[in-house]
Protein backbone atom coordinates (compact mmCIF):
# COMPACT_ATOMS: atom_id res chain seq x y z
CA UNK A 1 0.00 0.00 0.00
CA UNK A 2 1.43 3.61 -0.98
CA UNK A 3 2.61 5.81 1.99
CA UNK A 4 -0.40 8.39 0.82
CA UNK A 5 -2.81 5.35 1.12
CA UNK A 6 -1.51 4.13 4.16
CA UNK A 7 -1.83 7.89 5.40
CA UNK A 8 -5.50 7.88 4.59
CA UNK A 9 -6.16 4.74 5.94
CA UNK A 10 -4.97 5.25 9.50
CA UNK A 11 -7.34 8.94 9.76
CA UNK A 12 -10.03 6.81 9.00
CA UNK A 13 -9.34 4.29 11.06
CA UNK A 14 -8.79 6.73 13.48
CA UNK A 15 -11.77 8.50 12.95
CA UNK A 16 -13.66 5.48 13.27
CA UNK A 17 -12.39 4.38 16.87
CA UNK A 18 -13.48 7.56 18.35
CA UNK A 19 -16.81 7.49 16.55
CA UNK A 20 -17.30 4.70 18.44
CA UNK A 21 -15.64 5.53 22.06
CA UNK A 22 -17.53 8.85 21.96
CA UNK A 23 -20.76 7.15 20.91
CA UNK A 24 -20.55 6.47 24.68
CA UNK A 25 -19.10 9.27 25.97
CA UNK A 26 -20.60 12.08 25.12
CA UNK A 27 -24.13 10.90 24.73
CA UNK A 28 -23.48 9.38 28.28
CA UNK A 29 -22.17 13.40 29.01
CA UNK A 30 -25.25 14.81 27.56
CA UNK A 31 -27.97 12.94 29.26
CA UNK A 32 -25.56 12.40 32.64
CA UNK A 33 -27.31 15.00 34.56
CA UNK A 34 -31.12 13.94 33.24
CA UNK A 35 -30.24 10.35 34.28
CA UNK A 36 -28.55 10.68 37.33
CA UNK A 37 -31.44 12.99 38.88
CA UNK A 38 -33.95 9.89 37.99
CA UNK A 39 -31.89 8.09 39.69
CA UNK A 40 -31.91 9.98 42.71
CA UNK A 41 -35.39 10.17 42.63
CA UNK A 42 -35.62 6.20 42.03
CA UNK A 43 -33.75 5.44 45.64
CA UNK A 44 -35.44 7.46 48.00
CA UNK A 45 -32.63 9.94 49.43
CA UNK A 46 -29.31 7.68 48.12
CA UNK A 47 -27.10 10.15 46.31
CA UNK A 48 -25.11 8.74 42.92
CA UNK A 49 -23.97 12.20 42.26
CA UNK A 50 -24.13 15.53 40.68
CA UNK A 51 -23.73 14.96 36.60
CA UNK A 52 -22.53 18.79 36.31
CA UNK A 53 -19.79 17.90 39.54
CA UNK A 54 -18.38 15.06 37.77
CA UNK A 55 -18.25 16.85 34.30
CA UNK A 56 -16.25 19.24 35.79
CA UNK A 57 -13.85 16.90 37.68
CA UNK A 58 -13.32 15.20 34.43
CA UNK A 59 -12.56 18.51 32.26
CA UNK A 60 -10.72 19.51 35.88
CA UNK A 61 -7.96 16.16 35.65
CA UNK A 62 -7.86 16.75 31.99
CA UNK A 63 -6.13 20.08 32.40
CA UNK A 64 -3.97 19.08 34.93
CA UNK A 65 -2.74 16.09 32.55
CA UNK A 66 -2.42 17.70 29.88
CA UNK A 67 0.97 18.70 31.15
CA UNK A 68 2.27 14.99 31.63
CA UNK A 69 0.38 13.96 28.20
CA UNK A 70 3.25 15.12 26.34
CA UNK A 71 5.63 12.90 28.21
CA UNK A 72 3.26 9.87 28.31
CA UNK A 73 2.87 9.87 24.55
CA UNK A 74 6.44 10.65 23.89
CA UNK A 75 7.62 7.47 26.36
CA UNK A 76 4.74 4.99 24.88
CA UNK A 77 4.20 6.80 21.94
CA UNK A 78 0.75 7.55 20.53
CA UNK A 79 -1.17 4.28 19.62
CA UNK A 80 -0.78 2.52 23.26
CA UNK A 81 -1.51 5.79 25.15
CA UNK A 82 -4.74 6.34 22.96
CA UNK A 83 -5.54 2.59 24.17
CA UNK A 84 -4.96 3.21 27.42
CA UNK A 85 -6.70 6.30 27.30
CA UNK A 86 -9.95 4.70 26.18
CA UNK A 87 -9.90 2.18 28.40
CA UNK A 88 -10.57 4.91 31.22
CA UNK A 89 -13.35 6.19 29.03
CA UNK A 90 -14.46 2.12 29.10
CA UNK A 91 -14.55 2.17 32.68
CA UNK A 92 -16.16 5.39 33.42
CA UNK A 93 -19.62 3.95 31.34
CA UNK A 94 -19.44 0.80 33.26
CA UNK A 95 -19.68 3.03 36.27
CA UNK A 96 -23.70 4.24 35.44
CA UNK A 97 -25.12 0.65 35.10
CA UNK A 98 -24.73 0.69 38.76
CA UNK A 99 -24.75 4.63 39.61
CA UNK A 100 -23.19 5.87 42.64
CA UNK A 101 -21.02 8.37 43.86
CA UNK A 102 -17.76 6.96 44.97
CA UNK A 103 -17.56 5.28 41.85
CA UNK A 104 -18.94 8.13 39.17
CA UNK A 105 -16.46 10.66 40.65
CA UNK A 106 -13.72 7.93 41.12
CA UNK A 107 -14.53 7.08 36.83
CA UNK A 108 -14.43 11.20 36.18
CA UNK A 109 -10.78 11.13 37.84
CA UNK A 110 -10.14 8.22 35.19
CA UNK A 111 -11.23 9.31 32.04
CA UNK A 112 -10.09 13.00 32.77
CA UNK A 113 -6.52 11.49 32.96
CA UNK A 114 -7.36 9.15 29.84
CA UNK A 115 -8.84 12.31 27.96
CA UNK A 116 -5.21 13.74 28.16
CA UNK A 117 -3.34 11.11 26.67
CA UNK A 118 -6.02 10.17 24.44
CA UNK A 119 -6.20 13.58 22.88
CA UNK A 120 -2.65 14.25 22.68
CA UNK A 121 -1.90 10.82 21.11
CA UNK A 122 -4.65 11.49 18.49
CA UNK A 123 -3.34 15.26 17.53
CA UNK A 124 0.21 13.13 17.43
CA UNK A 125 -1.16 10.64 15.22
CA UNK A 126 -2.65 12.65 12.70
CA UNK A 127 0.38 15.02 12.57
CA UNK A 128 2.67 12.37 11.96
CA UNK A 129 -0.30 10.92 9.27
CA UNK A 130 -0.43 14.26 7.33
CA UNK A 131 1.55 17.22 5.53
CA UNK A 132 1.01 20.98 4.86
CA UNK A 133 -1.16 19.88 1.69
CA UNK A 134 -2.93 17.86 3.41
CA UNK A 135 -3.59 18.22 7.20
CA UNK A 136 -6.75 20.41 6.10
CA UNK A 137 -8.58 17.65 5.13
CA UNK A 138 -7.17 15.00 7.29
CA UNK A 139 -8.47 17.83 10.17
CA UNK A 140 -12.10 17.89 9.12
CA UNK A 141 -12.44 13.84 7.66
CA UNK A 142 -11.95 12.93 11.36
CA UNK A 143 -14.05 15.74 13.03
CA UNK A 144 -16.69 14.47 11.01
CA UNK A 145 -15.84 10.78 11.81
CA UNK A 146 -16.14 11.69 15.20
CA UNK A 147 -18.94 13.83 15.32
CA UNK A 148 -21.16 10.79 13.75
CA UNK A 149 -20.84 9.75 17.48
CA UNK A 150 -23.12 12.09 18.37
CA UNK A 151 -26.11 10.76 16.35
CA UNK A 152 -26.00 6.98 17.43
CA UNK A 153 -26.35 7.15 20.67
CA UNK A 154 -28.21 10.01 20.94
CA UNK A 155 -30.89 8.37 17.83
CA UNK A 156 -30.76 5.48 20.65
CA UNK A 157 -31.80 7.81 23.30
CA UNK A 158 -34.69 9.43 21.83
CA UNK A 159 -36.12 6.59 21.08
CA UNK A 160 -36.47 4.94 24.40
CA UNK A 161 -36.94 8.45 26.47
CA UNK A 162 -39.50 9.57 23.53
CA UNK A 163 -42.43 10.66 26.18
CA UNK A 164 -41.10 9.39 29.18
CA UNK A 165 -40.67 12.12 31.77
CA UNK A 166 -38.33 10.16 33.88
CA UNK A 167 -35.69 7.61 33.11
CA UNK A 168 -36.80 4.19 34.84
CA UNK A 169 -33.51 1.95 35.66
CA UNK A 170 -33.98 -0.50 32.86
CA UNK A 171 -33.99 1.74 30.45
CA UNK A 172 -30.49 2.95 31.76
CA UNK A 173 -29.42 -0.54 32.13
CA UNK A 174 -29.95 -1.14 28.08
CA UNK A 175 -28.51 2.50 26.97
CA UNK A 176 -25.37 1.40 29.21
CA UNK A 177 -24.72 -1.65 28.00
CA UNK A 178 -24.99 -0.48 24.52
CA UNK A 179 -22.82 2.51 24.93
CA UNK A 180 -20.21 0.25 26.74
CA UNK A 181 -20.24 -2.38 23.63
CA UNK A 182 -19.22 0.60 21.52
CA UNK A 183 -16.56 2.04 23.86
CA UNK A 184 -14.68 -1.57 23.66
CA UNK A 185 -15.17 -1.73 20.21
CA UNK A 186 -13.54 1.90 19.43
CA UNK A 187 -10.86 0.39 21.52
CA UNK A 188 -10.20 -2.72 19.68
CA UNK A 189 -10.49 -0.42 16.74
CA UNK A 190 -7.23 0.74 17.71
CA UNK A 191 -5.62 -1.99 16.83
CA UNK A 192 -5.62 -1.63 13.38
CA UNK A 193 -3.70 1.69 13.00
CA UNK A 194 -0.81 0.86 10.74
CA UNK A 195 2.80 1.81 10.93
CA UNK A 196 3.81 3.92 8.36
CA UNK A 197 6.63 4.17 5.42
CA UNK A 198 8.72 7.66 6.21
CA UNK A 199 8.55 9.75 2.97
CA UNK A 200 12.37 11.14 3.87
CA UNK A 201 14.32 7.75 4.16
CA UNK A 202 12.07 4.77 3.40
CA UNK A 203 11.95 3.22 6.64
CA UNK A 204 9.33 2.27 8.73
CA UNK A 205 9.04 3.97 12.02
CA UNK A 206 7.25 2.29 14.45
CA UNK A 207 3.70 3.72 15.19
CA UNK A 208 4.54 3.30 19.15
CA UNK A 209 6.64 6.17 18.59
CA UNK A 210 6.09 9.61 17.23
CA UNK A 211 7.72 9.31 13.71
CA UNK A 212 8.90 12.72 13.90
CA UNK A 213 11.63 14.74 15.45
CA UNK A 214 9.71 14.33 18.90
CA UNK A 215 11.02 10.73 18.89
CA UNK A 216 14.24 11.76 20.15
CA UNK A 217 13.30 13.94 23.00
CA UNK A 218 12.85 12.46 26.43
CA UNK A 219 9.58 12.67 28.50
CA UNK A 220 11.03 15.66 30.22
CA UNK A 221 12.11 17.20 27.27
CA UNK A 222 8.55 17.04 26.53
CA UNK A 223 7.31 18.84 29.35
CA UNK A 224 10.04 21.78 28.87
CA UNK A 225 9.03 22.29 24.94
CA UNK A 226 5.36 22.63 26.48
CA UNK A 227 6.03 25.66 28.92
CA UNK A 228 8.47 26.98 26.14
CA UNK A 229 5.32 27.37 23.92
CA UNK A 230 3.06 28.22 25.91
CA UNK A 231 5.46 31.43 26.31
CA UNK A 232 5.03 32.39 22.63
CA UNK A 233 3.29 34.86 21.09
CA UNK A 234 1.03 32.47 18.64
CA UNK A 235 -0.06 29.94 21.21
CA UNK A 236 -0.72 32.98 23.90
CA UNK A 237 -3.57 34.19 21.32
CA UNK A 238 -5.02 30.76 20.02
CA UNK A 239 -5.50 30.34 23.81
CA UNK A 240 -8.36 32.40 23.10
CA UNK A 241 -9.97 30.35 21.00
CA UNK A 242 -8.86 26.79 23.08
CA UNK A 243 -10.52 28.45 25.77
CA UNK A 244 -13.81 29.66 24.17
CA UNK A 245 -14.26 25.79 22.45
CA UNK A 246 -13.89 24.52 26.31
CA UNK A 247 -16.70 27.20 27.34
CA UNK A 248 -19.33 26.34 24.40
CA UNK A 249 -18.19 22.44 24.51
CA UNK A 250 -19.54 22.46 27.98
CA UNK A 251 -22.56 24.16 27.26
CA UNK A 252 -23.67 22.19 24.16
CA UNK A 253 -22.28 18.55 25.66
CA UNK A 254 -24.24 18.96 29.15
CA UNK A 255 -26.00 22.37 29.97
CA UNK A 256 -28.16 22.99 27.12
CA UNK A 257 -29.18 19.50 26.81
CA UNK A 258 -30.12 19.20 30.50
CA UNK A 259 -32.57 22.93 29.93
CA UNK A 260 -34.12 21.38 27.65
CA UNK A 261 -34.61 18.50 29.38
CA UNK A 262 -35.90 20.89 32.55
CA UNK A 263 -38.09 23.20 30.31
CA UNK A 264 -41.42 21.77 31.28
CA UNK A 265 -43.01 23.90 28.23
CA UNK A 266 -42.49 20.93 25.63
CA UNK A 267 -44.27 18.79 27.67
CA UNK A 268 -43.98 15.10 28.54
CA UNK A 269 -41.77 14.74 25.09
CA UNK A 270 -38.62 17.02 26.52
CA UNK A 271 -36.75 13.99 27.51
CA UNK A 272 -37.02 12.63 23.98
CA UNK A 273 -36.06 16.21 22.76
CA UNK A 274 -32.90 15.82 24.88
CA UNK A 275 -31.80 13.13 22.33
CA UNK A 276 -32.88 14.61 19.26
CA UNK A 277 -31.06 17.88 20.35
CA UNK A 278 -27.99 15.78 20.35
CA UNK A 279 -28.48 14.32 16.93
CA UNK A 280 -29.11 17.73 15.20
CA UNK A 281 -25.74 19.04 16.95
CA UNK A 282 -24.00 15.86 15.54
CA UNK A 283 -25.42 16.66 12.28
CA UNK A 284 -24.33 20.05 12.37
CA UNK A 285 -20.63 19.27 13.25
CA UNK A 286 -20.40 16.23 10.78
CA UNK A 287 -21.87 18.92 8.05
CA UNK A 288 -18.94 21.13 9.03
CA UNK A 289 -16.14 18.57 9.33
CA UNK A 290 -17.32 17.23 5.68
CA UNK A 291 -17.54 20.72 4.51
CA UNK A 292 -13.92 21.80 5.77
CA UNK A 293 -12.12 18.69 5.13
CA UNK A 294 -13.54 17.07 2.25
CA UNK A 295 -13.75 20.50 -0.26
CA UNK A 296 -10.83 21.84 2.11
CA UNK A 297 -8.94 22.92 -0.44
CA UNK A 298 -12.01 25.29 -1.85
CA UNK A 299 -12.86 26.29 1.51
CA UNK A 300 -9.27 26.99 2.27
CA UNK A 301 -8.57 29.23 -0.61
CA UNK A 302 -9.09 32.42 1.25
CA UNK A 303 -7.87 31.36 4.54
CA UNK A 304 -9.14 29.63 7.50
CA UNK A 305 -10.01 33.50 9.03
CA UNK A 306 -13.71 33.66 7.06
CA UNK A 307 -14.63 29.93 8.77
CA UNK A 308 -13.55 30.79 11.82
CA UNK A 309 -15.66 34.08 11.26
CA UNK A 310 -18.97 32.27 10.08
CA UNK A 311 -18.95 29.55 13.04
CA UNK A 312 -19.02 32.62 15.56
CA UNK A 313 -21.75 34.32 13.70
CA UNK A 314 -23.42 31.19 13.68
CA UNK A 315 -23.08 30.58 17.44
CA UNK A 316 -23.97 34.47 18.39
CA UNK A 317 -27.67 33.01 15.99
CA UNK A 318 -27.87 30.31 18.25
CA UNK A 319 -27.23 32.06 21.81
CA UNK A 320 -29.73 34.80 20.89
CA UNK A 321 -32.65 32.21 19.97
CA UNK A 322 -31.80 30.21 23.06
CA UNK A 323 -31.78 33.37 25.46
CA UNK A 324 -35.74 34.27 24.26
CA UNK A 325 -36.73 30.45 24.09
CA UNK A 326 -35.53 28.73 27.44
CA UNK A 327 -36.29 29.81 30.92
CA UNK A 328 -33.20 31.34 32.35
CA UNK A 329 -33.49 29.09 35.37
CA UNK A 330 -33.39 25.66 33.22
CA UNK A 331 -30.01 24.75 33.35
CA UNK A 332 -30.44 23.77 36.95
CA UNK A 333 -34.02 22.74 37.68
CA UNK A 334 -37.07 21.69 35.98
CA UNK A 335 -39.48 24.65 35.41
CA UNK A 336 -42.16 26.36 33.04
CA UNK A 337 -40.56 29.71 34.20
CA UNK A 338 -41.25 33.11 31.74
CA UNK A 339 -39.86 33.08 28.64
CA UNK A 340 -39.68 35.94 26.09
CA UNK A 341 -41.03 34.11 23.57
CA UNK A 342 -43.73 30.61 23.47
CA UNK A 343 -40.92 27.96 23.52
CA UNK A 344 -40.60 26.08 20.61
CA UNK A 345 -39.21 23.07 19.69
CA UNK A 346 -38.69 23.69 16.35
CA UNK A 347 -35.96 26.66 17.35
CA UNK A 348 -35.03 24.85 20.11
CA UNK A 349 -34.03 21.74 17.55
CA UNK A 350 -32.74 24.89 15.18
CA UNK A 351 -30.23 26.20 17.98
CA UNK A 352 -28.47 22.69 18.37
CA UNK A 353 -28.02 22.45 14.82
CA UNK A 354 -25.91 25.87 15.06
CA UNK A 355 -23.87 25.14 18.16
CA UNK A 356 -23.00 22.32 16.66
CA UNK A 357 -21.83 23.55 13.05
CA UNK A 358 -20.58 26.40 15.01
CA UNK A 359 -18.01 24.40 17.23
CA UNK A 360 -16.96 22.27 13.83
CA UNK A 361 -16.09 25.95 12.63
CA UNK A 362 -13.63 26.23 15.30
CA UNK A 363 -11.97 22.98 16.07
CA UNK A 364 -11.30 22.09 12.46
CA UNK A 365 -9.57 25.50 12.02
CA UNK A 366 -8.01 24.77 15.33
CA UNK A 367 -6.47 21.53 14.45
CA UNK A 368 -5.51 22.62 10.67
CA UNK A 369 -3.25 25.59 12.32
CA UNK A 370 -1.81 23.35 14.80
CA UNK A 371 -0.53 20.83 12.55
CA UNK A 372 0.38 23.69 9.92
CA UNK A 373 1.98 25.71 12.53
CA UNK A 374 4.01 23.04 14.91
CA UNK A 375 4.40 19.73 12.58
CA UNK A 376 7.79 19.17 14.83
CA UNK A 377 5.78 19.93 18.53
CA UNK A 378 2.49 18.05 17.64
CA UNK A 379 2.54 16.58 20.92
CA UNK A 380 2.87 19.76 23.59
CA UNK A 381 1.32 21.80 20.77
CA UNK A 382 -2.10 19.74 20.76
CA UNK A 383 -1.64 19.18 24.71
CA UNK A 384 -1.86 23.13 25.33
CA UNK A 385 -4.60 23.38 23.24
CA UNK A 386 -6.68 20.36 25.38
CA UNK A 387 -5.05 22.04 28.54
CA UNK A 388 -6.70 25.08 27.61
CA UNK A 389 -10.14 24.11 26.33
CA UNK A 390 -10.81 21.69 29.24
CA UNK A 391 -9.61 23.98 31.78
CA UNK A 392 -12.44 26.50 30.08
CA UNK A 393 -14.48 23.36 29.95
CA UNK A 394 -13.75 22.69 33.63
CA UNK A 395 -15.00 26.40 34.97
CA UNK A 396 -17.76 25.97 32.93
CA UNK A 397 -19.66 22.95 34.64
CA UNK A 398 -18.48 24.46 38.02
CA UNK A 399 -20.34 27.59 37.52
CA UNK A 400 -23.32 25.67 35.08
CA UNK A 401 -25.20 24.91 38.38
CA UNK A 402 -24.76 28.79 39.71
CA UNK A 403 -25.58 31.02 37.02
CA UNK A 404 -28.72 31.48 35.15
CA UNK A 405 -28.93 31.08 31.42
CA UNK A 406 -28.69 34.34 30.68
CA UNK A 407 -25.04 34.89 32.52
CA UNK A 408 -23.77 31.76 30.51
CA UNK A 409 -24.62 32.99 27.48
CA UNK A 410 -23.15 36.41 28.26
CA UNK A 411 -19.76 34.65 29.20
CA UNK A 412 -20.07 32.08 25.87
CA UNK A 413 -20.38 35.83 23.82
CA UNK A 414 -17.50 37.97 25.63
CA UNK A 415 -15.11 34.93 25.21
CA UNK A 416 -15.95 33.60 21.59
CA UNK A 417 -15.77 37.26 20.26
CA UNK A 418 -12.15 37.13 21.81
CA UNK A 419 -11.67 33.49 20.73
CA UNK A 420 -12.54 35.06 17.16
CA UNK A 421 -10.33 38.15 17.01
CA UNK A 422 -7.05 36.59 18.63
CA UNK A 423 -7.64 33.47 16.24
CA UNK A 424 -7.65 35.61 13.28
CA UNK A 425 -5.16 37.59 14.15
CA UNK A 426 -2.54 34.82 14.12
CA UNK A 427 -4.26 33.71 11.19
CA UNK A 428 -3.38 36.94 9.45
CA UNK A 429 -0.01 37.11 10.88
CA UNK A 430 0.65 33.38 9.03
CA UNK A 431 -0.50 34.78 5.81
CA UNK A 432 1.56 37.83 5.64
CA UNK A 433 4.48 36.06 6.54
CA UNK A 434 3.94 33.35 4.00
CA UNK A 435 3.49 36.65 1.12
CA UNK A 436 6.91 37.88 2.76
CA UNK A 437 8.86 34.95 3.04
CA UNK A 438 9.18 35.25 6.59
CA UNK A 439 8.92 33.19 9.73
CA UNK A 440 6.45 33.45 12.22
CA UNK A 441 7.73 31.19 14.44
């Protein structure tokens, strides 16, 4: 098989195992709230946790890991440490066919830590698996490989909470045990990532190692190119932009799902909504992925700066239409509070559409300038940028069960304008200096 075809092969095959491991995860994030408050209500004063608590202690561990990620991958380079890593997301589904607390914030420790080195083997991987003409649409074939995660189980979900205004326990019994079949099978998905043929010198590298120049640094070595870039100009102002996809990733994966969930206005359906919310946001990030990796090259052609600049116009839509159709208080508990207009499902269903194509705006962008802009620093490169985000992520939930609606979408607009400009600006800055000849970095 040609190095090109070999290339292609492992982003798909990569793409496919986290289709599959995020099947479980984040429709298990999504509805985590909804089901653990059944739950609760099932047992008769036994407590098996706070859904928005353990979101944040997972997004909490992942920033905190992110700065050993580097040196995990580095040491057992970047297909065992994205096994390892989804075994932890294995273990934390297990964890809700018996809910309780020890073990649900024990299994957010876990896959917070497995997040880390998952994520920073996979930017690794497809660094090492693409080149300047084609990291573009390596980027956006696995976003939207990954984002079909979000329709399965979700599609699942709707079904079997379709008019059911609580969640009985055998109905999370069968969700669980599907969503843990597909978390083992991303895994053993895994497997079949393929070592591939260097371009430079015709011989095979080893895919438990970088393939790059990271190979020769040591774990440590790792760690000290991190802080070094996190000291630079460029990564200082696409911190922005990290940190706003952490803020809107934890409002579309768990606090708009659970008010819509709590809006008592759509009636006895609003758990089956839940699930069809998530569906519409998968369909709206696999639309963008598709659209930004598989026409990249068209949709590249004046930049990454105008995509960048549609998925925030397309999010400011979407928290505008959500502000007049939600009560403010429905993030935290059920209610048929005042809203300023009737709310509908129809631009409820419209508003996860947006925040989904929205967020495939960013992250493809994201990961294209990443891989353009540190091919030789993939590893602490991508582990800033999930240090960042899940950080973000991480003060989201915490303050998800505090604020109103109305203050979260304030924050979500303040920081993705920023996100926006600083993003941009580098983006600029990369052009110019490609037109002059110069470095930027």
């Amino acid at each position: 098989m040609a190095t090109c075809d070999i290339r292609l092969y492992n982003i798909i095959v990569l793409g496919v195992s986290f289709m599959l491991i995020f099947t479980a995860f984040q429709t298990c994030s999504m509805i985590e709230k909804t089901v653990l408050d059944s739950v609760k209500a099932d047992v008769n004063g036994t407590n098996p946790g706070d859904g928005y608590t353990s979101l944040c202690i997972i997004y909490a561990v992942f920033s905190a890991s992110n700065w050993a990620a580097p040196s995990v991958v580095n040491f057992a380079g970047p297909k065992i440490s994205m096994i390892v890593g989804g075994i932890m997301y294995f273990l934390f589904i297990l964890s809700f066919l018996k809910p309780m607390e020890w073990s649900l914030y024990l299994g957010s420790v876990l896959v917070g830590f497995g997040a880390a080195i998952l994520w920073t083997g996979q930017g690794n991987f497809l660094t090492i698996n693409s080149d300047s003409e084609t990291v573009s649409r390596n980027s956006g074939i696995f976003w939207a490989l990954l984002q079909c995660s979000l329709l399965f189980g979700n599609m699942y979900s709707y079904f079997v909470f379709k008019g059911k205004s609580h969640i009985s326990s055998s109905d999370r019994t069968d969700l669980f045990i599907g969503l843990s079949a597909a978390a083992l099978a991303g895994i053993l998905t895994l497997l079949l990532l393929r070592k591939k043929r260097n371009t430079d010198s015709e011989n095979l590298v080893n895919l438990n190692s970088s393939g790059t120049s990271e190979t020769s640094n040591s774990p440590l070595q790792a760690l000290k190119r991190s802080f070094q870039l996190l000291k630079t100009r460029e990564m200082l102002f696409l911190s922005a932009a990290f940190a706003y996809t952490g803020l809107e990733l934890t409002f579309f994966s768990g606090v708009y799902g659970a008010s819509i969930s709590h809006d008592q206005h759509f009636g006895a359906d609003r758990n089956g909504l839940l699930g069809l919310s998530g569906i519409l946001i998968g369909v709206g990030e696999i639309l963008g992925g598709a659209t930004f990796g598989l026409f990249g090259k068209r949709t590249n052609k004046y930049g990454r700066d105008p995509i960048v600049l549609m998925g925030y116009l397309v999010h400011m839509t979407a928290f505008y239409l959500i502000f007049i159709n939600i009560p403010q208080n429905a993030p935290s508990v059920e209610t048929n509070d005042f809203t300023y207009v009737m709310s509908n499902k129809a631009v409820a269903l419209l508003c996860s559409f947006f925040l989904g194509f929205g967020d495939s705006c960013f992250n493809t962008q994201l990961y294209s300038m990443l891989g353009f802009m540190f091919p030789e620093d993939s590893s602490p490169a991508f582990a800033l940028f999930k240090f960042v985000q899940s950080i973000a992520a991480a003060i989201g939930f915490a303050y998800s069960n505090v604020l109103l609606l109305e203050w979260q979408l304030l924050i979500l607009v303040i920081s993705g304008t920023a996100g926006c400009v600083c993003f941009n600006t580098i983006e600029w800055q990369n052009s110019w200096a490609a037109k002059s000849g110069y470095q930027t970095i």
